[in-house]
Every structure is written in C-alpha cells, then in structure tokens.
Protein backbone atom coordinates (compact mmCIF):
# COMPACT_ATOMS: atom_id res chain seq x y z
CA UNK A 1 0.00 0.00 0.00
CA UNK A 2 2.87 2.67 0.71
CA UNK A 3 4.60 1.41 -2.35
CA UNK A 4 1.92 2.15 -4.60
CA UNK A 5 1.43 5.75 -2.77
CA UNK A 6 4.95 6.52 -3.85
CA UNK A 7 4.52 5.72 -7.03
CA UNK A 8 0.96 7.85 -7.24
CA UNK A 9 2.95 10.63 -5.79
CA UNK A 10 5.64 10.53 -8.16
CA UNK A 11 3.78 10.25 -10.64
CA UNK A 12 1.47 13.83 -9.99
CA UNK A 13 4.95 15.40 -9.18
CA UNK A 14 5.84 13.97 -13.00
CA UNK A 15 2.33 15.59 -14.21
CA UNK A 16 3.23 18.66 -12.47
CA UNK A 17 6.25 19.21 -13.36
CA UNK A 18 5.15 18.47 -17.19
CA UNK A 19 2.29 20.92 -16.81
CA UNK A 20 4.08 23.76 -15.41
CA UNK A 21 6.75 23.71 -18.49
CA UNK A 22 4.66 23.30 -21.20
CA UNK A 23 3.24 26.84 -21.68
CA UNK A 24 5.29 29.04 -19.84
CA UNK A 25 3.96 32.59 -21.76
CA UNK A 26 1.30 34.63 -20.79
CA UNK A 27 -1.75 34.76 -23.59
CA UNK A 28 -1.79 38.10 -25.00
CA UNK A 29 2.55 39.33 -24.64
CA UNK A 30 5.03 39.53 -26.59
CA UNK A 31 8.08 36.74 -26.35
CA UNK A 32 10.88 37.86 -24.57
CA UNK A 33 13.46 38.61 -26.67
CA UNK A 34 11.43 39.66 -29.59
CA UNK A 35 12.62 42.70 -31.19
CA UNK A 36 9.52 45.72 -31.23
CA UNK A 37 8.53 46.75 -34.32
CA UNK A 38 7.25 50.37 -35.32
CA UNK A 39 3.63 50.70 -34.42
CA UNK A 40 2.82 52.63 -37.46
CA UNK A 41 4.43 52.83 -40.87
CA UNK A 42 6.64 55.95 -41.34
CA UNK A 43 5.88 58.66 -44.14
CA UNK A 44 3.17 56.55 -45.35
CA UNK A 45 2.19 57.33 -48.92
CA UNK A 46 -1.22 57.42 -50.85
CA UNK A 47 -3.37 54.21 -49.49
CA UNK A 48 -2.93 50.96 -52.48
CA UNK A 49 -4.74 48.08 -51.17
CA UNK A 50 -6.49 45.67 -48.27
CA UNK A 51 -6.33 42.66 -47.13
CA UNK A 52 -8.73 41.11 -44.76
CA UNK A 53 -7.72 37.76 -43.36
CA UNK A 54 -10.14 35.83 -41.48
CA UNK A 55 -10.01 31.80 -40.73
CA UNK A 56 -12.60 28.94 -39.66
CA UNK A 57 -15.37 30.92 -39.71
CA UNK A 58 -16.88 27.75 -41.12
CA UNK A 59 -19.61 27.60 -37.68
CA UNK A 60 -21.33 30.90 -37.80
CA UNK A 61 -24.25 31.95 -35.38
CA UNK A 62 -27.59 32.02 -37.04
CA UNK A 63 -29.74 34.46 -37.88
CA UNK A 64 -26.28 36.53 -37.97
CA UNK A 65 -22.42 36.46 -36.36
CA UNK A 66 -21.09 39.91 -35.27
CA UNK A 67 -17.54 39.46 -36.16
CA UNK A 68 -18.94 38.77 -39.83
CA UNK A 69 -21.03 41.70 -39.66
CA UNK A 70 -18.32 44.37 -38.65
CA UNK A 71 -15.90 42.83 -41.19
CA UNK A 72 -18.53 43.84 -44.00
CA UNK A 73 -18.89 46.95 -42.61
CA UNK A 74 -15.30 47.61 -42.51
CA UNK A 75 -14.20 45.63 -46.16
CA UNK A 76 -17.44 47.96 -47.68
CA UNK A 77 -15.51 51.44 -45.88
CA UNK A 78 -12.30 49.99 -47.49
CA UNK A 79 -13.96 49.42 -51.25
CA UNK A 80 -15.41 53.15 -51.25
CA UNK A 81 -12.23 54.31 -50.80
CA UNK A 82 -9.97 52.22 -52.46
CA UNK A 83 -12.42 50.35 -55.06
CA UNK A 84 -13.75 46.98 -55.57
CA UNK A 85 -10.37 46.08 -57.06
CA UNK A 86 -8.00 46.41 -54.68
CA UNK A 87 -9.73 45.10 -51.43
CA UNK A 88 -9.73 41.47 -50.52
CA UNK A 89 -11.39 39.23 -47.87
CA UNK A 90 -9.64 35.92 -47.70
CA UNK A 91 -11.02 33.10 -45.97
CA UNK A 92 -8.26 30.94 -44.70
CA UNK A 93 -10.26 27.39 -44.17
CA UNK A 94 -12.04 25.20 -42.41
CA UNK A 95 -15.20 27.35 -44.37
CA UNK A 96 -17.60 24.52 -43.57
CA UNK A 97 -17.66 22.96 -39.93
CA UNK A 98 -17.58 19.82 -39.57
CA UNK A 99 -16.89 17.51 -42.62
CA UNK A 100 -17.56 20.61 -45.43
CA UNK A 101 -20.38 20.71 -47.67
CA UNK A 102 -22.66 17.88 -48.42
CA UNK A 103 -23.94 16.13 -51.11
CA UNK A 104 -26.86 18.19 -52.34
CA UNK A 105 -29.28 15.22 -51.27
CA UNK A 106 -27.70 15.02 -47.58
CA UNK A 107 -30.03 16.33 -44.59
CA UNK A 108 -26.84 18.45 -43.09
CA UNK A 109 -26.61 20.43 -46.84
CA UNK A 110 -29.32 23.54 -45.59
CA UNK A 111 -26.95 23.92 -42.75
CA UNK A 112 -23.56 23.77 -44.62
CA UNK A 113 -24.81 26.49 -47.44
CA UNK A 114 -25.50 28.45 -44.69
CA UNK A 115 -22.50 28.30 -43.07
CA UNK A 116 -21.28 29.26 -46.43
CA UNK A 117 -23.74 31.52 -47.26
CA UNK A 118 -23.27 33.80 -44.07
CA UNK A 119 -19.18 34.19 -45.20
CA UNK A 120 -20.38 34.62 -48.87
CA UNK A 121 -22.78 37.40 -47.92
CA UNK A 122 -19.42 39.49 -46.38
CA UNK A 123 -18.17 40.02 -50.29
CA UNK A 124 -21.35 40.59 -51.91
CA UNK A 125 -22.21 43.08 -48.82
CA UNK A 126 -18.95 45.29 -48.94
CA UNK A 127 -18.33 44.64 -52.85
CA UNK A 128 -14.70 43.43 -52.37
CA UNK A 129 -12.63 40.45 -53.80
CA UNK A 130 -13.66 37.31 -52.03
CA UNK A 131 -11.24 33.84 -51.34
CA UNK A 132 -11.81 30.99 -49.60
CA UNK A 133 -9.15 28.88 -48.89
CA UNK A 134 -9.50 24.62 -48.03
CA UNK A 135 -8.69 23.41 -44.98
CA UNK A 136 -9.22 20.53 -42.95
CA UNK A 137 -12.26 20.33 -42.10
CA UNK A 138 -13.33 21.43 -45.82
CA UNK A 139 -12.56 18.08 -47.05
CA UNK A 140 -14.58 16.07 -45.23
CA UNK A 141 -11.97 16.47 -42.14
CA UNK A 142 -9.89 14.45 -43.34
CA UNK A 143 -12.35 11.71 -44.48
CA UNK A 144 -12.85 9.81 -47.65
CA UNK A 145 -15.15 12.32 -49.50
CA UNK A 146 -12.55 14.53 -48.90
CA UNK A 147 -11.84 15.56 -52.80
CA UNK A 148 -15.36 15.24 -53.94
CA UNK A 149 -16.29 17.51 -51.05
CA UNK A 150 -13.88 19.83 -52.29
CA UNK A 151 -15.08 19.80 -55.46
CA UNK A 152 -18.43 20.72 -54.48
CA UNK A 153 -17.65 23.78 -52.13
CA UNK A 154 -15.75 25.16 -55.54
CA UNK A 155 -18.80 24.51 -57.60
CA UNK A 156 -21.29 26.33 -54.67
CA UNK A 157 -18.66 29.03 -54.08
CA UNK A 158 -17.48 30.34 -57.81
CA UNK A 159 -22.14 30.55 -58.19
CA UNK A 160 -21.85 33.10 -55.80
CA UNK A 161 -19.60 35.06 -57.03
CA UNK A 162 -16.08 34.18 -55.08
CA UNK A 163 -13.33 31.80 -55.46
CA UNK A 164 -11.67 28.82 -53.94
CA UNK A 165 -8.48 28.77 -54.23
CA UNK A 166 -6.99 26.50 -55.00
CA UNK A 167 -9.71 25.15 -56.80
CA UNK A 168 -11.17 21.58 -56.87
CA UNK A 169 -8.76 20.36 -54.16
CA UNK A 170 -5.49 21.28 -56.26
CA UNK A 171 -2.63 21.57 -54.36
CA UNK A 172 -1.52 25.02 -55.85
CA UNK A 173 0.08 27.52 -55.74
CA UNK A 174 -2.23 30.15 -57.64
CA UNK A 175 -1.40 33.86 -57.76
CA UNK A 176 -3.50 36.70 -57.92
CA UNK A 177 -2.24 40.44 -57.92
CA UNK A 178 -3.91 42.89 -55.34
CA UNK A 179 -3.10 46.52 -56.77
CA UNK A 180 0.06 47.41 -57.34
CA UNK A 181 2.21 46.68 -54.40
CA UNK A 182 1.15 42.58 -53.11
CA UNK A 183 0.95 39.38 -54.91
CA UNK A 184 -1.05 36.94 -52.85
CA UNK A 185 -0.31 33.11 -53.46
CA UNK A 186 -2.27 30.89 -52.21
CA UNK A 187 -1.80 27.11 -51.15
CA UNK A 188 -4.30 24.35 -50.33
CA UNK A 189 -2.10 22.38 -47.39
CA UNK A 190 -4.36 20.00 -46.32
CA UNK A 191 -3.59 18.51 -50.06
CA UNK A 192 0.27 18.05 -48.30
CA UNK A 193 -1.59 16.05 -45.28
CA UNK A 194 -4.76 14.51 -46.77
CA UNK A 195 -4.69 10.59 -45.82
CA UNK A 196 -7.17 9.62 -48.34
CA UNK A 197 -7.72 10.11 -52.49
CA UNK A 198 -6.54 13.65 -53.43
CA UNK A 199 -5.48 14.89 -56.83
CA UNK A 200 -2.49 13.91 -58.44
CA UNK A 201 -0.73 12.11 -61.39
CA UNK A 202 -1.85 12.24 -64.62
CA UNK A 203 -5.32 12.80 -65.66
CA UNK A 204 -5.69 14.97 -61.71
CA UNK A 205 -6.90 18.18 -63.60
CA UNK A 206 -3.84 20.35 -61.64
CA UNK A 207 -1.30 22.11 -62.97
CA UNK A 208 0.88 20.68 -60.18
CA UNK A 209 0.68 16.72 -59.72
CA UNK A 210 2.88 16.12 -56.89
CA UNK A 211 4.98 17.44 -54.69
CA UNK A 212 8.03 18.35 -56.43
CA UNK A 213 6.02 19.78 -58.98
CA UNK A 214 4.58 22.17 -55.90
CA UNK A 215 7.37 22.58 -54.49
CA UNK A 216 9.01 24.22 -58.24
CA UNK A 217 5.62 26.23 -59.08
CA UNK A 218 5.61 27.66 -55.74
CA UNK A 219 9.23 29.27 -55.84
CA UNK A 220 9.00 30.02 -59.56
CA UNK A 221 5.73 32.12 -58.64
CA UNK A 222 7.54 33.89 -55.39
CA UNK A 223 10.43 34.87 -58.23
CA UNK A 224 8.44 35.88 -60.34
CA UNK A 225 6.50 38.74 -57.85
CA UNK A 226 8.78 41.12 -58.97
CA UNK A 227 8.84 44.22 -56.40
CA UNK A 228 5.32 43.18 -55.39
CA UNK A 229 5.13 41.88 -51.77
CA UNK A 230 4.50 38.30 -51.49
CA UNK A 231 1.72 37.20 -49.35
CA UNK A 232 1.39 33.48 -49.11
CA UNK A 233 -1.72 32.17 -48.19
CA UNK A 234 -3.20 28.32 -46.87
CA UNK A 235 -4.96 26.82 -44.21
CA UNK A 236 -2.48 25.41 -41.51
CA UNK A 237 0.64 27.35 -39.89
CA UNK A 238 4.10 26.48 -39.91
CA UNK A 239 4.27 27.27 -36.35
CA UNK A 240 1.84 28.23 -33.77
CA UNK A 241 1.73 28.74 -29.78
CA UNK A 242 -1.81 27.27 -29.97
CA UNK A 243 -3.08 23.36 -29.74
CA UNK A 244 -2.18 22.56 -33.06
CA UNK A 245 1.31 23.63 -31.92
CA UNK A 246 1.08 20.89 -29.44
CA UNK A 247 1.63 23.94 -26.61
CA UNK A 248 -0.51 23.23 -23.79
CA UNK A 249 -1.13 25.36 -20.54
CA UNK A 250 -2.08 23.88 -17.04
CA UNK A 251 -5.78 24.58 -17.67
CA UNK A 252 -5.60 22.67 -20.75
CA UNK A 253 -4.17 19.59 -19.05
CA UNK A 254 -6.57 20.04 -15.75
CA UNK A 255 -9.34 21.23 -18.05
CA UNK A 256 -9.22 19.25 -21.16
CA UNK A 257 -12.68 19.54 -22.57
CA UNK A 258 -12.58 23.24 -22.73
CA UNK A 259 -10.96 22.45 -26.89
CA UNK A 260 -14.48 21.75 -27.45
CA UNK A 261 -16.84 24.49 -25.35
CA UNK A 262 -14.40 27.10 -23.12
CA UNK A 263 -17.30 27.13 -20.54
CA UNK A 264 -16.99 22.86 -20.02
CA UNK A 265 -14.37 23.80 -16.82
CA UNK A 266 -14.31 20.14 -15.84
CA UNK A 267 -11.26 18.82 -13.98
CA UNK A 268 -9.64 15.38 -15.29
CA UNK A 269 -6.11 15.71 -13.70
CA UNK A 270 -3.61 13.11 -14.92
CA UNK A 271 -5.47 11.88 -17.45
CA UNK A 272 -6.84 14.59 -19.23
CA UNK A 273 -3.05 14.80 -20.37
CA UNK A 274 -2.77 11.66 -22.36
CA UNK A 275 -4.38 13.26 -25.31
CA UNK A 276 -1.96 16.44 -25.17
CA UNK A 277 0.85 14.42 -24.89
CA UNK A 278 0.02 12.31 -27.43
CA UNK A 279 -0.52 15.30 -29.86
CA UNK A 280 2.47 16.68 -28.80
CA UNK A 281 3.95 12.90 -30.09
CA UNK A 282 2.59 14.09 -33.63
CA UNK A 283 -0.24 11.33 -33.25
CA UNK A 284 -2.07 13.64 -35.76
CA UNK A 285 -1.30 14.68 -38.61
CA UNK A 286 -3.29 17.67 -38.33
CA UNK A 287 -0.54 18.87 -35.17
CA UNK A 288 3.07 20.77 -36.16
CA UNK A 289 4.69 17.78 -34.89
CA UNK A 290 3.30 14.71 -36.51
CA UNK A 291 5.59 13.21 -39.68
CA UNK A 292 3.71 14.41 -42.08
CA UNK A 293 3.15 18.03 -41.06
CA UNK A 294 6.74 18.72 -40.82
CA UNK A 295 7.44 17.01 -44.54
CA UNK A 296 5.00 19.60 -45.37
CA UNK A 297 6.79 22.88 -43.68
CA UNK A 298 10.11 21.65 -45.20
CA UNK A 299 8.47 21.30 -48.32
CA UNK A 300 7.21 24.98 -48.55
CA UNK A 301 9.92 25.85 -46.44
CA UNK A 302 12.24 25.06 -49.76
CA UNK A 303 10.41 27.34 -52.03
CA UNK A 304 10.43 30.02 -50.09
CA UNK A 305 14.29 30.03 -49.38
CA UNK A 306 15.33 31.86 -52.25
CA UNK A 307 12.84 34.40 -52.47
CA UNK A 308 10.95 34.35 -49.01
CA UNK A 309 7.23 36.23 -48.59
CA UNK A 310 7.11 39.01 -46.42
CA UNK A 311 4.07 37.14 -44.87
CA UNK A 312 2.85 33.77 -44.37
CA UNK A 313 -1.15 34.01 -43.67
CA UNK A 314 -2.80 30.75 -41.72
CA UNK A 315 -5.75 29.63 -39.91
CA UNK A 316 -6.16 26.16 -38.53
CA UNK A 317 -5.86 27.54 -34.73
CA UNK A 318 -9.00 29.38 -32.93
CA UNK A 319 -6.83 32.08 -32.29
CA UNK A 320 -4.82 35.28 -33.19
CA UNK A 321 -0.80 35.06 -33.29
CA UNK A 322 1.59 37.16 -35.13
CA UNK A 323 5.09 35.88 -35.09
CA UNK A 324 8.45 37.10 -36.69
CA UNK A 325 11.30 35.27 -38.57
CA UNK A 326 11.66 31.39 -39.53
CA UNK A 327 13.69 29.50 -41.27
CA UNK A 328 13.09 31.11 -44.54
CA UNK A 329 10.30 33.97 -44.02
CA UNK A 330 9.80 37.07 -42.31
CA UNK A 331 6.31 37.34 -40.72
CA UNK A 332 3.51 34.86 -39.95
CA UNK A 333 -0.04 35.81 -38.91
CA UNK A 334 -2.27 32.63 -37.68
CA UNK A 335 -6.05 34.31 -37.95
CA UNK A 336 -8.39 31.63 -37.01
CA UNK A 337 -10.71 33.70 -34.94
CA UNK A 338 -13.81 33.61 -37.17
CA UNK A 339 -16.26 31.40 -34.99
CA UNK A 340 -16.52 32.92 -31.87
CA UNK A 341 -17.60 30.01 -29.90
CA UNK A 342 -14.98 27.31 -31.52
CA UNK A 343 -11.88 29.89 -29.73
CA UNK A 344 -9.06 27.92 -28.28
CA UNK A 345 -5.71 29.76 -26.99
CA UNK A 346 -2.71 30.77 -27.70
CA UNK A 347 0.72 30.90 -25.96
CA UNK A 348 3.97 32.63 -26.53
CA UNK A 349 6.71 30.81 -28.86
CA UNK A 350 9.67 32.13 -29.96
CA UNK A 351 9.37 34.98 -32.34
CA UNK A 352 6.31 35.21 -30.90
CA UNK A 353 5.29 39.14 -30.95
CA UNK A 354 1.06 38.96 -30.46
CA UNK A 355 -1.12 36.13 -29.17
CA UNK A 356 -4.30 35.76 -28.17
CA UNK A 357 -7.56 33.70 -27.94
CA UNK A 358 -10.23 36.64 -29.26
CA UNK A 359 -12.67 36.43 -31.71
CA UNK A 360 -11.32 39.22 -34.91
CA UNK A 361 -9.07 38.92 -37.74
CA UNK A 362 -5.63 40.53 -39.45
CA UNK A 363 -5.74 43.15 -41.86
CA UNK A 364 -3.25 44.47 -44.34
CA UNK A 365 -2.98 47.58 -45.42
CA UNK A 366 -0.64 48.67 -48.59
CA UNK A 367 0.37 51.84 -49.50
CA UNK A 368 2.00 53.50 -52.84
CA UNK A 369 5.65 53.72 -51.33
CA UNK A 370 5.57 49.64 -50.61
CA UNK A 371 4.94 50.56 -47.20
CA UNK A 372 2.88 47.33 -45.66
CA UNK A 373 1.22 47.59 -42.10
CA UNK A 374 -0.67 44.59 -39.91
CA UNK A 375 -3.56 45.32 -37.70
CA UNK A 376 -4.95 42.18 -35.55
CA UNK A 377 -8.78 43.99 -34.97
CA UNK A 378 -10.77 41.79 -32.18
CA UNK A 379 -14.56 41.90 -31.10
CA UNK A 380 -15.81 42.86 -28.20
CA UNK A 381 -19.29 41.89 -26.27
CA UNK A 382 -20.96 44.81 -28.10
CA UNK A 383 -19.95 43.79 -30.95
CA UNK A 384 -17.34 46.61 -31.28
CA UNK A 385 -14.24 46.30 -33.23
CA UNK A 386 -10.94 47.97 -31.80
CA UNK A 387 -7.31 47.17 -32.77
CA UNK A 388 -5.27 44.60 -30.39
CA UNK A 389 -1.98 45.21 -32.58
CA UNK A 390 -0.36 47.01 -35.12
CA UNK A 391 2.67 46.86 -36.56
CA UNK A 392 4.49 48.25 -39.99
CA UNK A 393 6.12 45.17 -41.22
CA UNK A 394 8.57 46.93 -43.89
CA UNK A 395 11.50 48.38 -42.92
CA UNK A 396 11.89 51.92 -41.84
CA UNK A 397 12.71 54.54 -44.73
C-alpha cells in the first residue's frame, strides 16, 4: 500500500512538473526577446490596397455572427475608398464545420450552405474580392469524401460570385495580384496532409501533380512577384503557440474539454493529459509535430528560401498570433478567430510578438511607397471592433 502511494505521488509530481513547463507565456505578450517593431508605418504614402484575413469561420451563429457583420462593414468602408479592385477578404479554411459541404441530397446540406452563405454574404455586402481557402475540415476532415467535397464547395462558391483557391482540391500555388504593391499566393495544405484520395498524377486536372512539382511552381511564382510583396496564403501554420502547436497550458491539461466548449471547466487531472501528450507525439497529422506536417513545412519551407514572402497568412488555430522570422520567411499571422464560440488559446513561442484567444481577424494595409502595415482587430461583447496590434512590417525609410 505505501509502495503504490509513492509511485501515485511521483507520478502527480511527473504531471506537475510536465504541466508547469509546457506553456510558460502569458496569452496576449510579446516573447521575450522579440525585437519591437514600429507601431505605425513611417511617411506613409497614398493608401494601395487591403487585405482582410479571417479563418474557420466555417460555424457561424444564425440568424447573424457579429464578427462577420463588422468585417462587412469595414471591407465595404475599405472598397469606397480604395475600389472593388483592390480590397480582398480571404477566408483561410475550415469554411464549412464539420466535414464541409454535403452532397446536395444530404439532410446536413441547408446547414452547410448556410454556413457558407453567411461568409459569402461578407463580399457581396462590402463589394470586395472574395477567397476561400481549403482546410481541414473542408474536405470532409480528413475523411474519404474529402476531394469530392472539395469539389463541391468550388462549384457552390465560384455561383456566388467568389473563389476557392486552390480550386477543386489542387494543391496550388495560384497567384493573384492585389493593386500594385502585393501578390497573394495561395496554397491548399491540407492537399500536403490529406490521408485519403486527393489529386495527383496524370489525368488529376492540376497544374501541379505532386509534390516536387509544388514545391518548383511555388518558388517560380515567389520569383516571379517582382517588387510586389509576397503574401502566401493556406490553411495550416508552420508554427503556432496554440493546440495545433502541441503547446498546452495547465488549464488545458486540468481542463481538457474546454478544446471543445471554453465554458466545459471540468477537472480530469492526470489523465486529461494523455491526449496532449500524445498530440504533442505528432499522433495527428493535423498537429506541427506529426511526420507528415513537418514534410509539409520543409516542403514549402524550400520554395520560399530563395525568395521568401514578407508574410505567411494561416488559420487552422482558434486564435490570433503574429510571429516574426523562420527559417526562410519574415512574418507569420495565424487568424483563425472567425467562430466565436470554436476559440481555443494561444501561448507565446519564440518569435512570438502577439497572441491571443479573441474572436477578430488581421488586416493588411498597402500603400504606394511599398509601405505594408498589420492590424490584428478583435470583437468585443458589443460587438465593437478595436485594434489589439499594429505593426508596420517593412522596414523603416
């Protein structure tokens, strides 16, 4: 009996110990360490363009969600002054919660268009550019009907009046300019990490067939930006302070079913940290540190060496995290704030300059003299929108 107290003790001293290192930053801070940027852009010149960059806003609130409803409001201030041309909303995944859109004879197909519909309604309300962007959980998370699904949420999108992009569950990259100073690119990742049948070979209908092929395109098209700023867009980060980072706080490991509903504060000590650990193990390959996500980052990683983006754009995470340098790129922004309910958290990382767990979205604003500033905007109860960061991420002239 005393033996097996010992070992029960040790073993919550283990737990404890493992807890208290595994998310060491405050939500919300800057990582020590981490170089300030300039709050505002110096001598900024005549305004070019915007970019809006919201993620997994795939679970809306019916009959309306705020944070949809100020970004038209903002995107449609943005077109009057800058034209339907050069302002952009980009959807960065996971655009239908949970297993994407349906076939058209499915009971769940009402609900997925809209899901859809409610994002959809943002572009044809402000009058700007819309993307969407496949992730996850847009091809049948993960699931066999994965590619077909994809197929179908192209179809129901390009009706309306938007774009997926990459189309048809292509891998990518395709460009598209966004007035005269960025080039967005944008990639569909889950095609890097999809377990079941996705396109390639001959006879797939992409451009790119596998992933040397990808891996070519996508430098050739960051060459080929010319003194455009490169803006490369998908669906999952290459790194992230959040659970698909595999970082994990003490109320994550005492609280482990607040991933699914933040109000579920219901203690399972010990063994609520199985399934962290085992993420953090790269069980799945939807987490930074499975086998197959990192063949992915080194894979994109490569293109970008010779002629890195000034911004890598992601959702995949319920949060909001802007991050500086990598191995071969200068900013990342993870925006996967969109569903206000779905929010998870975020924690400090090196590089790490913003994080938090807020419902909002990035924006990027261009100007005539290449000058290109970030805003992270979040929502508040009244539905209020007010900036959490800003930074100018060119260099000072």
């Amino acid at each position: 009996m005393q033996l097996r107290r010992v070992i029960w003790i040790a073993l919550l001293a283990a737990w404890l110990g493992f807890v208290a290192v595994s998310g060491r930053t405050e939500r919300g801070v800057a990582h020590a360490g981490v170089s300030a940027l300039p709050a505002a852009c110096e001598d900024a010149g005549v305004a070019d363009s915007t970019l809006f960059l919201i993620g997994d806003a795939g679970a809306p609130r019916a009959p309306t969600e705020p944070l949809l409803d100020a970004l038209a409001a903002e995107a449609s201030e943005r077109v009057r002054a800058l034209g339907a041309e050069r302002v952009v909303i980009a959807f960065l995944g996971d655009n239908v919660y949970p297993v994407g859109l349906h076939k058209p004879d499915h009971q769940g197909r009402a609900e997925d268009e809209r899901r859809l519909d409610a994002q959809l309604a943002v572009v044809r309300r402000s009058g700007a550019r819309g993307y969407l962007v496949p992730g996850n959980h847009d091809w049948d998370n993960g699931g066999a009907d994965g590619w077909e699904a994809m197929k179908r949420q192209t179809r129901f999108v390009a009706a309306r009046g938007a774009s997926v992009v990459p189309p048809d569950g292509c891998p990518g990259p395709v460009s598209a300019a966004l007035g005269s100073r960025l080039a967005l690119v944008f990639l569909d990742t889950q095609w890097w990490l999809h377990e079941a049948a996705r396109p390639e070979g001959d006879g797939s209908g992409c451009a790119e067939t596998n992933r040397a092929e990808v891996e070519r395109a996508l430098e050739a098209t960051l060459r080929d930006t010319g003194d455009r700023h490169a803006i490369v867009l998908g669906h999952h980060p290459l790194r992230s302070g959040g659970p698909h980072g595999a970082r994990f706080g003490w109320k994550e490991h005492l609280f482990p079913f607040r991933e699914m509903n933040r109000s579920l504060w219901i203690p399972v000590p010990v063994l609520g940290s199985i399934r962290h650990v085992a993420r953090m193990l790269g069980v799945s390959p939807q987490d930074v540190p499975s086998t197959a996500y990192q063949q992915m980052i080194e894979s994109i990683e490569r293109s970008f060496a010779a002629a890195p983006p000034l911004v890598y754009a992601s959702g995949h995470d319920h949060d909001l995290q802007v991050l500086r340098g990598g191995r071969a790129k200068r900013f990342e922004v993870v925006s996967g704030a969109g569903s206000a309910p779905n929010l998870s958290w975020a924690y400090g990382i090196p590089g790490t300059l913003f994080a938090a767990a807020e419902s909002g979205y990035a924006r990027l604003d261009a100007d005539a003299s290449r000058a290109v500033e970030l805003t992270i905007e979040t929502l508040d109860a009244n539905g209020t929108l007010a900036p959490a960061f800003r930074a100018c991420l060119t260099e000072r002239r």
